[in-house]
N, C-alpha and C. Protein backbone atom coordinates (compact mmCIF):
# COMPACT_ATOMS: atom_id res chain seq x y z
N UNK A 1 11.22 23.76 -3.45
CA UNK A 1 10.58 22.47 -3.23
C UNK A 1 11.36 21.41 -3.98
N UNK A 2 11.62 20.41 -3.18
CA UNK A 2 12.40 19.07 -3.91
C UNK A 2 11.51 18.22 -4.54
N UNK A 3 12.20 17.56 -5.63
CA UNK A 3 11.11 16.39 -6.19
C UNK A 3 12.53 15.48 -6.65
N UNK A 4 11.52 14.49 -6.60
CA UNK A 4 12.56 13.52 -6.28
C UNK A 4 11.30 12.46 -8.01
N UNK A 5 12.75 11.72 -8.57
CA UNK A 5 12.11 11.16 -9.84
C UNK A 5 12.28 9.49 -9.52
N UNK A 6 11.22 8.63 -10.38
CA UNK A 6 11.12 7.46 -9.97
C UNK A 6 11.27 6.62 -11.38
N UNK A 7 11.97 5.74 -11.67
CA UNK A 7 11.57 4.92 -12.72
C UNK A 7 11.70 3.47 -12.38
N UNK A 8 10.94 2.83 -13.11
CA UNK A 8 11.07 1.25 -13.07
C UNK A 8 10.77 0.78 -14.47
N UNK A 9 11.41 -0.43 -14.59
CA UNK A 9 11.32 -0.69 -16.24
C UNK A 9 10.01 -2.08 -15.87
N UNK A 10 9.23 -2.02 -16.95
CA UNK A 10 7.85 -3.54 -16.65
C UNK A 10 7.80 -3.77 -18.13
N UNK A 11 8.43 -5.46 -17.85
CA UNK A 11 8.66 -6.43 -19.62
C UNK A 11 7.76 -7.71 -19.25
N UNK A 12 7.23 -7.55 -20.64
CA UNK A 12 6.63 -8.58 -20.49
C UNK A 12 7.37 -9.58 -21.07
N UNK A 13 6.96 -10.83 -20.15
CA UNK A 13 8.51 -11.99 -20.24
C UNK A 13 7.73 -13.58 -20.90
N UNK A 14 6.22 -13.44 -21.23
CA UNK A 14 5.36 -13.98 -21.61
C UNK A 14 3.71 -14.15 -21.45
N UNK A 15 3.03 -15.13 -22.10
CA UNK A 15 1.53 -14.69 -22.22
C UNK A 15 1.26 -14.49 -21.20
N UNK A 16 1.33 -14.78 -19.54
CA UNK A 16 0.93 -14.80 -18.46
C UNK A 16 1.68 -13.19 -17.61
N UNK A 17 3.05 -13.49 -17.90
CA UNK A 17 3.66 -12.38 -16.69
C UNK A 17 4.50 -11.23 -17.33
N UNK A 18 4.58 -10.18 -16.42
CA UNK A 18 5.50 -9.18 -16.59
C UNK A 18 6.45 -9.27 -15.60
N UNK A 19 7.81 -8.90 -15.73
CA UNK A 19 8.62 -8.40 -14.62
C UNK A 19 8.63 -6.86 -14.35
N UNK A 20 8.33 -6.34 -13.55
CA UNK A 20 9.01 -4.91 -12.90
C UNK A 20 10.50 -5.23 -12.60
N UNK A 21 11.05 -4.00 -12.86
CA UNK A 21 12.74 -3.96 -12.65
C UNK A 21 13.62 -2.84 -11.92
N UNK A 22 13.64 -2.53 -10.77
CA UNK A 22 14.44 -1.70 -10.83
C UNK A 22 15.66 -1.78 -9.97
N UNK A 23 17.10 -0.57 -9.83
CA UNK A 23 18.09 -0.82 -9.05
C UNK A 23 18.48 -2.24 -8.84
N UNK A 24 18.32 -3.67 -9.72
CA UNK A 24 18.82 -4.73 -9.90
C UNK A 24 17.71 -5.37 -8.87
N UNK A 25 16.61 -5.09 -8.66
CA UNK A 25 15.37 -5.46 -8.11
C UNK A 25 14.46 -6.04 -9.23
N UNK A 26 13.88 -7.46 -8.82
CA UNK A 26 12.92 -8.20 -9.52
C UNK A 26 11.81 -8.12 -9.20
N UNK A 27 10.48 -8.01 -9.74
CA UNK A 27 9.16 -8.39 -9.15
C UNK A 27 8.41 -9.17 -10.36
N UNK A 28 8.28 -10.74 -10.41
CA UNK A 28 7.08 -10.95 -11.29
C UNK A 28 5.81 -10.59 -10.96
N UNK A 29 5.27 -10.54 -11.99
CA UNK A 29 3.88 -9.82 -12.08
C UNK A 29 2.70 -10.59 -12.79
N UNK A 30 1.04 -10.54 -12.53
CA UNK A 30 0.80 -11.53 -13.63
C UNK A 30 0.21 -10.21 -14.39
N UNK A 31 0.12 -10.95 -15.80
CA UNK A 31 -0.54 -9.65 -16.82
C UNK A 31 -1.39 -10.82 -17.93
N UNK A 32 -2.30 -11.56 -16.96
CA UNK A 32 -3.00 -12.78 -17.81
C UNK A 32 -4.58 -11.95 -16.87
N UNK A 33 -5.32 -11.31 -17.95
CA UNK A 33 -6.32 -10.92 -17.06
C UNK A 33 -7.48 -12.05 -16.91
N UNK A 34 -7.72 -11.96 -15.52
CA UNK A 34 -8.94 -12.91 -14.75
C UNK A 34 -7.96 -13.86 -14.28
N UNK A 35 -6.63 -14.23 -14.55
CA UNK A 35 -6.12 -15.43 -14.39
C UNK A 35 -5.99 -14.99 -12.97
N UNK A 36 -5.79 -15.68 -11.72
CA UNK A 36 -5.15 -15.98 -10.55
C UNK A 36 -3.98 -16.74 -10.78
N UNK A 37 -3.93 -17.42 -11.30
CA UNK A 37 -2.87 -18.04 -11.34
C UNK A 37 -1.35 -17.85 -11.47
N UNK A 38 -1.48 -16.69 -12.24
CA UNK A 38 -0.63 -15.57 -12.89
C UNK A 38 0.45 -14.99 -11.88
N UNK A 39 -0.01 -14.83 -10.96
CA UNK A 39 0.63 -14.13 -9.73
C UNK A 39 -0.10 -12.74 -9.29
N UNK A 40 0.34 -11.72 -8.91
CA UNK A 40 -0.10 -10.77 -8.39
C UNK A 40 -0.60 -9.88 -9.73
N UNK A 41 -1.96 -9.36 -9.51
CA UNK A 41 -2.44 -8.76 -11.07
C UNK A 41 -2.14 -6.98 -10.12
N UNK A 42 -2.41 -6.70 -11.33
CA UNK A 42 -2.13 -5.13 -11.23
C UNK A 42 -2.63 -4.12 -10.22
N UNK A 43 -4.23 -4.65 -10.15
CA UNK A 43 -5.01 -3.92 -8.77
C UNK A 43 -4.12 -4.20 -7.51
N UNK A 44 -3.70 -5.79 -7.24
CA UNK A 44 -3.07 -6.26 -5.99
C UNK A 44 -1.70 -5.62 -6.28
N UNK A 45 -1.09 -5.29 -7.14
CA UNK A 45 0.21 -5.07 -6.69
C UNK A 45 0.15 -3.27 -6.37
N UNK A 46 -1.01 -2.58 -6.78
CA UNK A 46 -1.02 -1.20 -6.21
C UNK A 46 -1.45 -1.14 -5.35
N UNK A 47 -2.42 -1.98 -3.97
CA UNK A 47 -2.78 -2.26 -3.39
C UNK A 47 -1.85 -2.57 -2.34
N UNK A 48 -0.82 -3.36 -2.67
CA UNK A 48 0.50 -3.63 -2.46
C UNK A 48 1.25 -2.56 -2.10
N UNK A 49 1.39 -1.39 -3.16
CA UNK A 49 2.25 -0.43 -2.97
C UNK A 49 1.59 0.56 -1.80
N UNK A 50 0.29 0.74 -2.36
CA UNK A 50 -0.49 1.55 -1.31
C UNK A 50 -0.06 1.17 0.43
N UNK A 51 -0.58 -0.17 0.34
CA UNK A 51 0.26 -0.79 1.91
C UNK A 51 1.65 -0.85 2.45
N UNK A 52 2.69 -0.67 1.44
CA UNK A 52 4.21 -0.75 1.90
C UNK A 52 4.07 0.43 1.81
N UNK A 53 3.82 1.30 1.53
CA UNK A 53 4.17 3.09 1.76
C UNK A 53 3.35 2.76 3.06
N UNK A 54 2.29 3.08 3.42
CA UNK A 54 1.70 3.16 4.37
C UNK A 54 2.66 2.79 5.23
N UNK A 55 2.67 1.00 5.65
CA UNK A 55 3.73 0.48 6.83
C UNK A 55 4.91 1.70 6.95
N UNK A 56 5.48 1.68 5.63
CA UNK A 56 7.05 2.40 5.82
C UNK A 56 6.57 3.56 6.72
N UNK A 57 6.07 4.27 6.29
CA UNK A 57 5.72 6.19 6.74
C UNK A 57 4.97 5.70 8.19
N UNK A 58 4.54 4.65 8.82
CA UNK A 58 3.78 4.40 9.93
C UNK A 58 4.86 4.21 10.70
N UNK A 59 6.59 3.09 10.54
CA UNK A 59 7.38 3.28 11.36
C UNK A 59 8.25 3.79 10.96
N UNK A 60 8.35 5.29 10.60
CA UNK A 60 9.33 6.39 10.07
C UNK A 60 8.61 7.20 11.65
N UNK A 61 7.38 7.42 11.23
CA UNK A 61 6.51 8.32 12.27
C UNK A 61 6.55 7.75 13.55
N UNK A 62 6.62 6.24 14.37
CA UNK A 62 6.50 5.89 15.04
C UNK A 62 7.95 6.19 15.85
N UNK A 63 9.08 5.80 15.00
CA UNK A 63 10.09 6.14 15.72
C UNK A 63 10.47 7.05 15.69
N UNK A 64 10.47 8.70 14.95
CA UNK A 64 10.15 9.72 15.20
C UNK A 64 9.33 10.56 16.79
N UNK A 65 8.54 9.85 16.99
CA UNK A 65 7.70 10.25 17.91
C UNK A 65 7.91 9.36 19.08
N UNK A 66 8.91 8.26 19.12
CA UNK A 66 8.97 7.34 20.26
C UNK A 66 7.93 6.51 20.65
N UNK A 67 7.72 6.35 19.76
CA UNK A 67 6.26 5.68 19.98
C UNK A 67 6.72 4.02 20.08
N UNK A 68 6.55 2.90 20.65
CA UNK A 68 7.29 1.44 20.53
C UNK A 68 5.91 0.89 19.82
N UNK A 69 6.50 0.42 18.75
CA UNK A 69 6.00 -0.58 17.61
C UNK A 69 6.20 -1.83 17.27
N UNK A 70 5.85 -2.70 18.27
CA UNK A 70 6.37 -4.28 17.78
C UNK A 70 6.01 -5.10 16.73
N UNK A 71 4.98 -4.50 15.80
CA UNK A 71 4.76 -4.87 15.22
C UNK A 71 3.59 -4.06 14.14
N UNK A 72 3.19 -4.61 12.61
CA UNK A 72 2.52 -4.03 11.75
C UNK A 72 2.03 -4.52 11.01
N UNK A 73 0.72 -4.64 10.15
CA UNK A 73 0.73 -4.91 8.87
C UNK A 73 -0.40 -4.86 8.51
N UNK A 74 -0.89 -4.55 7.60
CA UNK A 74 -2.54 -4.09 6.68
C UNK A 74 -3.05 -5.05 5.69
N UNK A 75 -4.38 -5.03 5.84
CA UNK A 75 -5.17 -5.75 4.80
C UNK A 75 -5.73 -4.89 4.31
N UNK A 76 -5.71 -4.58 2.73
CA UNK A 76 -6.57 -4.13 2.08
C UNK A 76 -7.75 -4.78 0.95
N UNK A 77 -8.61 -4.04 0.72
CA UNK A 77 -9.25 -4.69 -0.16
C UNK A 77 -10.20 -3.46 -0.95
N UNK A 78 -10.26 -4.13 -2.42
CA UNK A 78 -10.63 -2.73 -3.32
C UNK A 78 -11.89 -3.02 -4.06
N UNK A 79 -13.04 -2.80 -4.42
CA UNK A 79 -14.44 -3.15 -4.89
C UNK A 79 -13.73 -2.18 -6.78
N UNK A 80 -13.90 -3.28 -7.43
CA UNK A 80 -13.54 -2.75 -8.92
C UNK A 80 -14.80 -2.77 -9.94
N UNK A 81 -15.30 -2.08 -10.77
CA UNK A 81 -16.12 -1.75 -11.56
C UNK A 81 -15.78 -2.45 -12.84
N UNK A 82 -16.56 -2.94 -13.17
CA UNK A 82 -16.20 -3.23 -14.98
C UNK A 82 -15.97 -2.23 -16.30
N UNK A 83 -17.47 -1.67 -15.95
CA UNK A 83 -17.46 -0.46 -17.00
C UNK A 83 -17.76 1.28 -16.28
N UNK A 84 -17.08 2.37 -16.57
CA UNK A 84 -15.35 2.08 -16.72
C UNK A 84 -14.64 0.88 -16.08
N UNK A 85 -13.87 0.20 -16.67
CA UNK A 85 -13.01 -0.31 -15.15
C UNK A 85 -12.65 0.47 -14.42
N UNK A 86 -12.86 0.72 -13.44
CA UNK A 86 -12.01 1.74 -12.41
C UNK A 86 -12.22 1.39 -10.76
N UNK A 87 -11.45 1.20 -9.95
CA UNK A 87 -11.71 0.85 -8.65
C UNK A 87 -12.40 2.09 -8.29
N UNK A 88 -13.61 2.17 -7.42
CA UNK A 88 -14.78 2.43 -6.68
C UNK A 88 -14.54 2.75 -5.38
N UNK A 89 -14.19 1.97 -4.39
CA UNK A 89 -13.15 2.02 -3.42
C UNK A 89 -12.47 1.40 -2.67
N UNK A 90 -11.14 1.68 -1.57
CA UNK A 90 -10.76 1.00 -0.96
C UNK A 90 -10.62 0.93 0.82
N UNK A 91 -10.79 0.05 0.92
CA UNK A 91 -10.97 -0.36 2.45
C UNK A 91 -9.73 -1.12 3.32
N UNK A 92 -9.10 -0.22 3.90
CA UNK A 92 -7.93 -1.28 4.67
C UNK A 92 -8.18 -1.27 6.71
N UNK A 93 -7.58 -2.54 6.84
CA UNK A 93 -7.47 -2.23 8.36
C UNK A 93 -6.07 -2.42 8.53
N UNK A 94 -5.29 -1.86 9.53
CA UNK A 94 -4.27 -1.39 9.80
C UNK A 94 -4.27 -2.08 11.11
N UNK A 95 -3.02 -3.47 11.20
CA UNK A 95 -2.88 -4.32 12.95
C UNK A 95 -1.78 -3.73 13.30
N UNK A 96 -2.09 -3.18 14.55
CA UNK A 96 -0.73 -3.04 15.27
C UNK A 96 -0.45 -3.33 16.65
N UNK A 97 0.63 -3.81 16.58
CA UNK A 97 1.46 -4.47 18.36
C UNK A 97 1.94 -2.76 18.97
N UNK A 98 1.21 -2.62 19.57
CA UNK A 98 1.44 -1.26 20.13
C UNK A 98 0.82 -1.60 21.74
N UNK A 99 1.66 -0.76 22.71
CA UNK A 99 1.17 -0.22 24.06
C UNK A 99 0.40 0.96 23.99
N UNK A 100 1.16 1.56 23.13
CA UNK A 100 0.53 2.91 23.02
C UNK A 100 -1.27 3.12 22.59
N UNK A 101 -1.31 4.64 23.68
CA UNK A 101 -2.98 5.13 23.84
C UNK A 101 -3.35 4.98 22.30
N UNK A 102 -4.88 4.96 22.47
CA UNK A 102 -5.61 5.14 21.36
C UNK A 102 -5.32 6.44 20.39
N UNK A 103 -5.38 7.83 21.30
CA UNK A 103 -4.99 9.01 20.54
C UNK A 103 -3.86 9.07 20.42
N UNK A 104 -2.60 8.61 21.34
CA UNK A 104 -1.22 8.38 20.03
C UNK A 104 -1.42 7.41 19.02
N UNK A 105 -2.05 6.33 19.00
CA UNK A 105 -2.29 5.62 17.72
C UNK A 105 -3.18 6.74 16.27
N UNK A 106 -4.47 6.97 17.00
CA UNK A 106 -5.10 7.89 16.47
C UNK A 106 -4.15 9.16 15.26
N UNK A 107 -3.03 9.64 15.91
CA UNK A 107 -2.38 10.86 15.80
C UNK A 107 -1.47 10.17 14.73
N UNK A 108 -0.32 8.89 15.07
CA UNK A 108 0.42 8.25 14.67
C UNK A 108 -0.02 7.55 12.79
N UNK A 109 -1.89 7.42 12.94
CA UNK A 109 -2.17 7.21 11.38
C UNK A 109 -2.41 8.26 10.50
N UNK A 110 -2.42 9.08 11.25
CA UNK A 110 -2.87 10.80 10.43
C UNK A 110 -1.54 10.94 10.26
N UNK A 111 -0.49 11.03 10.94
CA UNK A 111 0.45 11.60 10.48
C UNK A 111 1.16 10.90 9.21
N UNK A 112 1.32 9.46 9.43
CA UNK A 112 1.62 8.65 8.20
C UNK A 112 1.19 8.34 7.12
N UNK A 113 -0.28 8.87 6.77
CA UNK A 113 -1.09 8.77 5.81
C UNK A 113 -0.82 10.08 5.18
N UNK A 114 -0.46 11.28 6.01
CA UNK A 114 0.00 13.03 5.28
C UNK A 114 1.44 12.75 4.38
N UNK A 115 2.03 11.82 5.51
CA UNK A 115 3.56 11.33 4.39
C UNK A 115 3.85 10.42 3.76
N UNK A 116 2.85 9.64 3.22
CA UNK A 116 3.16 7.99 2.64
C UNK A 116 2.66 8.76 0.97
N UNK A 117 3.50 9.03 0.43
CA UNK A 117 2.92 9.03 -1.06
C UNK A 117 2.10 8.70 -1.83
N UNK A 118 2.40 7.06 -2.13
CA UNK A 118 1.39 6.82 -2.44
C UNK A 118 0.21 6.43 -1.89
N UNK A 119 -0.41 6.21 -0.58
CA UNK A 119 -1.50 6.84 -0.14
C UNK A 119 -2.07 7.87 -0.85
N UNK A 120 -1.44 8.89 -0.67
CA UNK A 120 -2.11 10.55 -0.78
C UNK A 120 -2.29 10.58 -2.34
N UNK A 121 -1.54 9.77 -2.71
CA UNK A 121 -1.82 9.59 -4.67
C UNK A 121 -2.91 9.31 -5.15
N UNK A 122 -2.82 7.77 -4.44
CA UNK A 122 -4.28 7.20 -4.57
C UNK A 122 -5.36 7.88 -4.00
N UNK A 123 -5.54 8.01 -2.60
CA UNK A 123 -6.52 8.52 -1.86
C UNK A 123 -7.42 9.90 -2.83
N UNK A 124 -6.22 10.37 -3.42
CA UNK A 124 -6.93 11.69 -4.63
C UNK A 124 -7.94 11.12 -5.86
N UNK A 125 -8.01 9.88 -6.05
CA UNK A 125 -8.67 9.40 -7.02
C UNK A 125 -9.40 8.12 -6.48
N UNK A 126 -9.65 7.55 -5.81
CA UNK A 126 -9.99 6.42 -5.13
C UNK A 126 -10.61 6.73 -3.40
N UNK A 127 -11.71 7.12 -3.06
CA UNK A 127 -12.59 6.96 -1.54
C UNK A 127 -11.15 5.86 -1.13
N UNK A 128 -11.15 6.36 -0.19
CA UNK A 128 -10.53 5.00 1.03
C UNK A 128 -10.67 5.42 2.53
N UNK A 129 -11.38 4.04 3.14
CA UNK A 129 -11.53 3.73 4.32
C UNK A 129 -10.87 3.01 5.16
N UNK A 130 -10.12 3.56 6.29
CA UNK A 130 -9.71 2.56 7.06
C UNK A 130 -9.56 2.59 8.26
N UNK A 131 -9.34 1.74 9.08
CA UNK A 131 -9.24 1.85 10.50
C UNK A 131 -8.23 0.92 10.96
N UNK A 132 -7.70 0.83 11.92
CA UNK A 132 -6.47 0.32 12.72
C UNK A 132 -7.24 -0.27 13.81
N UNK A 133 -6.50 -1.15 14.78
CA UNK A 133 -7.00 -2.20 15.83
C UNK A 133 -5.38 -2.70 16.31
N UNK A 134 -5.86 -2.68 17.63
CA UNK A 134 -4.24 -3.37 18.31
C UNK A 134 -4.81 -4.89 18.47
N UNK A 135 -3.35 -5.61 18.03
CA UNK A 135 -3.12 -7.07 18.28
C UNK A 135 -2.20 -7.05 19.39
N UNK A 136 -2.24 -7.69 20.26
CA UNK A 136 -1.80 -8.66 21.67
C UNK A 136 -0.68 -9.50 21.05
C-alpha cells in the first residue's frame, strides 16, 4: 500500500492573519477569531478543502467514465458548537452542467466521494449531507 506525505508550513504574519505555504504557494488566512474581516477563518478554509477535493475527484471520475461535465461547483455549510467547539454537521449541495442521467450522476458522486480524501477524512468525524442538482 502507497502513502503518499503532505506538508504545509502556517505563520502567523500578524494579530489578524496566518499564511499557509507550500511548493512556493500562498494562502492568507484569518486567525482573528469572530473577526470576518480577517479573511477566510479556519472552519471555511476546511470547508474549502473539503470542496476542492470533492470538485477535483468529481472531474477525475467524470472523465474517467466519459461522462461530459461542463461545469461544477459546491456550497457548503457547517452548524458549529461552542462547547466543545466542534462542528456538528455538514451540509453541501453539489451544481452540475451535466446531460448526463440521474443514475450516472447518482453513481458519478459515490464514486468521487470513495476517492476525494479529504471528504472521507472528514466525513469520519463530522455527519455530512449532501445532494447534487443539474444547472442549465
Amino acid at each position: 500500500m502507497s502513502q503518499q506525505t503532505y506538508q504545509v508550513r502556517v505563520e502567523r504574519t500578524d494579530s489578524m492573519h496566518v499564511t499557509a505555504s507550500v511548493r512556493g504557494f500562498d494562502i492568507p488566512l484569518g486567525a482573528k477569531r469572530a473577526d470576518p474581516t480577517a479573511g477566510f477563518n479556519p472552519v471555511e478554509t476546511l470547508l474549502s478543502a473539503m470542496g476542492a477535493c470533492l470538485l477535483t475527484a468529481i472531474s477525475f471520475v467524470a472523465e474517467a467514465s466519459h461522462i461530459l461535465l461542463a461545469g461544477a461547483r459546491i456550497e457548503l455549510e457547517a452548524t458549529r458548537q461552542d462547547r466543545p467547539p466542534v462542528l456538528t454537521d455538514i451540509r453541501y449541495v453539489l451544481h452540475l452542467k451535466s446531460d448526463a442521467s440521474p443514475e450516472q450522476l447518482d453513481h458519478l458522486l459515490d464514486i468521487a466521494k470513495r476517492n476525494s480524501t479529504v471528504f472521507q477524512t472528514i466525513s469520519l468525524a463530522v455527519p455530512v449531507e449532501g445532494r447534487w442538482k443539474v444547472d442549465l
